[in-house]
Protein backbone atom coordinates (compact mmCIF):
# COMPACT_ATOMS: atom_id res chain seq x y z
CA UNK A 1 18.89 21.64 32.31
CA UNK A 2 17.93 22.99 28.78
CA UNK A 3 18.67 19.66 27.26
CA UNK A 4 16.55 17.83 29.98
CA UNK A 5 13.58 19.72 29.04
CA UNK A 6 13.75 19.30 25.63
CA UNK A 7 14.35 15.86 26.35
CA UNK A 8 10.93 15.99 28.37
CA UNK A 9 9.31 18.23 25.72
CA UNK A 10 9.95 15.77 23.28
CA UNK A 11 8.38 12.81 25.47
CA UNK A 12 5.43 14.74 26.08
CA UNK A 13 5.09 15.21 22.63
CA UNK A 14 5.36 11.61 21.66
CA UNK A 15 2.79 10.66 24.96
CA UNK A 16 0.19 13.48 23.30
CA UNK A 17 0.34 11.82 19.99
CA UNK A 18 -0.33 8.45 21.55
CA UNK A 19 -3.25 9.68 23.23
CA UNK A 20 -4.72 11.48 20.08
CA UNK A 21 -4.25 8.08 17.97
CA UNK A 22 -5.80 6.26 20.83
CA UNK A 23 -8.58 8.69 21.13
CA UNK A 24 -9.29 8.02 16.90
CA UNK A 25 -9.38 4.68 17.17
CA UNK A 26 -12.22 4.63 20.12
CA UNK A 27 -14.02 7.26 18.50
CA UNK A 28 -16.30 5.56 15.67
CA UNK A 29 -16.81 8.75 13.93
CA UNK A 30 -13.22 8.96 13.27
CA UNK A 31 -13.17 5.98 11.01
CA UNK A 32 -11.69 6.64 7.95
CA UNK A 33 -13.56 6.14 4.78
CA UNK A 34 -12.22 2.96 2.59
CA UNK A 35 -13.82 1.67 -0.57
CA UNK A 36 -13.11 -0.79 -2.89
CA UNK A 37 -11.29 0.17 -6.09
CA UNK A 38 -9.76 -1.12 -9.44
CA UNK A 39 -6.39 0.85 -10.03
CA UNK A 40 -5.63 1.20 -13.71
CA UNK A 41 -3.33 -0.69 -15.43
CA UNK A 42 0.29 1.80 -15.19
CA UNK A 43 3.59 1.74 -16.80
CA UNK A 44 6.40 3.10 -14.09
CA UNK A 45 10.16 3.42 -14.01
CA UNK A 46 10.84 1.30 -10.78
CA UNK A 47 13.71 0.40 -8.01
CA UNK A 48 12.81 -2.98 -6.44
CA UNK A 49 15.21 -4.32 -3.99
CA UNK A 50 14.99 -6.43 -0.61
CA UNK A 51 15.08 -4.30 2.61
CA UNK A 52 17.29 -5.81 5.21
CA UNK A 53 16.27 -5.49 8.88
CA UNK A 54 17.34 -2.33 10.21
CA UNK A 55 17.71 -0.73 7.21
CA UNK A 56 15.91 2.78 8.39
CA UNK A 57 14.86 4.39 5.32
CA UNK A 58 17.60 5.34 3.46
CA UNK A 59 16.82 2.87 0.99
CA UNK A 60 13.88 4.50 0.06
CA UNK A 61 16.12 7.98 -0.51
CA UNK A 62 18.44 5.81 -2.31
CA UNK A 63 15.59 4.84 -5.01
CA UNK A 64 13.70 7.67 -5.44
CA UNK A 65 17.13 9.44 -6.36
CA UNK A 66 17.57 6.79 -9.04
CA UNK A 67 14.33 6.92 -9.90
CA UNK A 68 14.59 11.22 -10.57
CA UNK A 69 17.85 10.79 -12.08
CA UNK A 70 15.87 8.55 -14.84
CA UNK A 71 13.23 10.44 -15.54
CA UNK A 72 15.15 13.76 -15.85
CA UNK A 73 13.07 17.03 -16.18
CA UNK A 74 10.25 15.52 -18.01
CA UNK A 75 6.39 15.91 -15.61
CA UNK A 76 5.78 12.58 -14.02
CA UNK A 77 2.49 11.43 -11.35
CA UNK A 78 3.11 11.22 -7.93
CA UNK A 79 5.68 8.40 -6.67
CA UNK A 80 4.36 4.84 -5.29
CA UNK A 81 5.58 1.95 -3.66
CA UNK A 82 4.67 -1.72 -3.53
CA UNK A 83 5.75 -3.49 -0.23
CA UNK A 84 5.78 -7.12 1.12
CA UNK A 85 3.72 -7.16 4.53
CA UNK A 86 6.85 -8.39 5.81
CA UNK A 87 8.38 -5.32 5.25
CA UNK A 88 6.31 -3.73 8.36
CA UNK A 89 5.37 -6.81 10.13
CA UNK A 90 8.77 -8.15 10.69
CA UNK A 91 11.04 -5.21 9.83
CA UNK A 92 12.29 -6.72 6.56
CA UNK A 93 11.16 -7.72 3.34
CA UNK A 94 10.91 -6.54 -0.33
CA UNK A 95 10.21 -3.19 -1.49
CA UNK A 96 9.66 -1.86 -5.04
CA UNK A 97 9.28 2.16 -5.52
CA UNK A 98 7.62 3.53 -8.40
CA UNK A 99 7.75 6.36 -10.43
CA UNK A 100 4.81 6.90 -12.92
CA UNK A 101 6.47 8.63 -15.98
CA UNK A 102 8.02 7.45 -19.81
CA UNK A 103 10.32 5.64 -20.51
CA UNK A 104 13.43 6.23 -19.27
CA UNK A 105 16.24 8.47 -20.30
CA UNK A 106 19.73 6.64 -21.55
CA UNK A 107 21.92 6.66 -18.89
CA UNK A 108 19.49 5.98 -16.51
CA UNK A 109 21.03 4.15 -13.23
CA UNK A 110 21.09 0.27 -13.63
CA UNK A 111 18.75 -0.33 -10.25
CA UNK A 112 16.03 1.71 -12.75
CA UNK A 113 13.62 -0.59 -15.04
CA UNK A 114 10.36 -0.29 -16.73
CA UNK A 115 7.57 -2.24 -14.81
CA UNK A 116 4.15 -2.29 -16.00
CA UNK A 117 1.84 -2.77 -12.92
CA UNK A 118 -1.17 -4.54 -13.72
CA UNK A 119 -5.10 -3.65 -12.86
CA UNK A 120 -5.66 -4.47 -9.38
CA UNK A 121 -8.11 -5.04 -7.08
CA UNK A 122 -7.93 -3.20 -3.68
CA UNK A 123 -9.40 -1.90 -0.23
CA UNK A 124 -7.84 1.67 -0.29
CA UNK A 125 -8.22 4.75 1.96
CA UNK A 126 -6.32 8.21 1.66
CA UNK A 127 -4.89 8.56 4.69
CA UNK A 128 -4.05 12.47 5.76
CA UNK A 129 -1.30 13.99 7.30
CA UNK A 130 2.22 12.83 8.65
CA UNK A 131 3.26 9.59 8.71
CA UNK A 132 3.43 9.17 12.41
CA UNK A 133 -0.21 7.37 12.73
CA UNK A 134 -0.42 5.96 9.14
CA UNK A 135 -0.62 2.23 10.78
CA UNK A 136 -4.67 3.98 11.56
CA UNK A 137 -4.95 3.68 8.31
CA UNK A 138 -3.72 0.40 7.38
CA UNK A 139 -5.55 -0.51 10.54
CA UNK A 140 -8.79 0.52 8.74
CA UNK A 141 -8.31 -0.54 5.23
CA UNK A 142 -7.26 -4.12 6.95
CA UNK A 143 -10.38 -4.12 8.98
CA UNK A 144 -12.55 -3.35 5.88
CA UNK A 145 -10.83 -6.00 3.66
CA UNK A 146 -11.38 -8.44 6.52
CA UNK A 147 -15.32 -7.27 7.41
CA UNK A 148 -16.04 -7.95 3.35
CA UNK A 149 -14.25 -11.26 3.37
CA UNK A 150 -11.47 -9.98 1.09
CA UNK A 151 -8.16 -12.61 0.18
CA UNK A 152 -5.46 -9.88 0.68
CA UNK A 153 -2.21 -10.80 -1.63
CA UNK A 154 1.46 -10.31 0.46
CA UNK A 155 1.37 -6.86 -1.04
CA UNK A 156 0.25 -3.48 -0.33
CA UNK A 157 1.05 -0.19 -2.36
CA UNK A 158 1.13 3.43 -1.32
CA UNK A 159 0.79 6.15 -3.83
CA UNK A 160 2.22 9.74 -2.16
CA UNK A 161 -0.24 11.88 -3.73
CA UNK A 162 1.22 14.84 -1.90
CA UNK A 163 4.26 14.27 0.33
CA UNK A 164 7.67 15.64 1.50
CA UNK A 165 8.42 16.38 -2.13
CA UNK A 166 5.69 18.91 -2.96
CA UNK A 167 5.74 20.24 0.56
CA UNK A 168 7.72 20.88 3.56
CA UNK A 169 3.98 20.96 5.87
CA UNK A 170 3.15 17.63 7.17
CA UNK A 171 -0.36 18.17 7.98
CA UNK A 172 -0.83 19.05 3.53
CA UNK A 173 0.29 15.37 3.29
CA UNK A 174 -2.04 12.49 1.29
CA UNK A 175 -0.90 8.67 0.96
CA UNK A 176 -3.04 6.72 -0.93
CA UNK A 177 -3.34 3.45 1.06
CA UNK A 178 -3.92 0.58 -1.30
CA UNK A 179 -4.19 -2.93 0.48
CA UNK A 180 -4.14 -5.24 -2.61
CA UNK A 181 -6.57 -8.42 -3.15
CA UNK A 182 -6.25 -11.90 -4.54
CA UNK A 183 -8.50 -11.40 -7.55
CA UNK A 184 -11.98 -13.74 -7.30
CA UNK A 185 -12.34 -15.99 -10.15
CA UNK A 186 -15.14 -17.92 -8.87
């Protein structure tokens, strides 16, 4: 009986969070504020690798330990990541996670190169929080790139300004959400 109600605890849970994201997305006032930005040019040690379907997200572990093993003890920005829309459209696709910091130490694993990411151009939003409703967020920074006509590349980048590895409390989370654009030389 226990494990049926935490079974139905757990379900009620899930139904409450669907309601609440629901909720958001009728309420205008919820919308979340997106602007258009230039990120700066950025030199990062970085894992890139294709995600197979099904892959859960133990790939991501997998390069971010790579990633800290390179950079050793030395202060580095917050972690990023550049993904292929496929990657959340179709459940597979290619992934490349960032680490801003110099360059790195010998011995580094042989997954870990130096990638300088160019200026871009994108519709970005900070979303706050868990991850559980970040697709609000992408939903917004999609609408906005699509109300202001915007070319979006097959790319969009998250920067994990605070996250799981400054804090164990979900709700002190903040994902920069970058969707990137096809630069306008017209």
């Amino acid at each position: 009986m226990a494990a049926h109600l935490r079974r139905l605890e757990d379900r009620l849970g899930r139904t409450q969070r669907a309601v609440e994201e629901l909720r958001e997305l009728l309420d205008p006032g919820a919308e979340r504020t997106v602007t258009l930005e230039v990120l700066p040019p950025q030199r990062v040690l970085a894992v890139s690798l294709d995600v197979s379907e099904g892959a859960g997200l133990d790939w991501y572990g997998a390069a971010m330990r790579d990633l800290d093993a390179a950079a050793g003890h030395r202060p580095v920005l917050p972690p990023g990541g550049r993904y292929a829309h496929e990657l959340f459209t179709e459940g597979h696709g290619h992934a490349t996670v960032y680490l801003p910091a110099e360059t790195p130490l010998s011995g580094a694993p042989a997954a870990v190169r130096e990638v300088d990411l160019p200026s871009r151009t994108a519709a970005v939003a900070t979303h706050s929080g868990p991850h559980d409703d970040l697709d609000l967020t992408y939903g917004a920074v999609g609408s906005f790139a699509a109300r202001h006509g915007l070319r979006a590349q097959n790319l969009v980048e998250e920067v994990y300004l605070v996250g799981p590895r400054d804090t164990a409390q979900p709700e002190r989370w903040r994902t920069l959400v970058a969707w990137l654009t096809v630069p306008d030389h017209s």
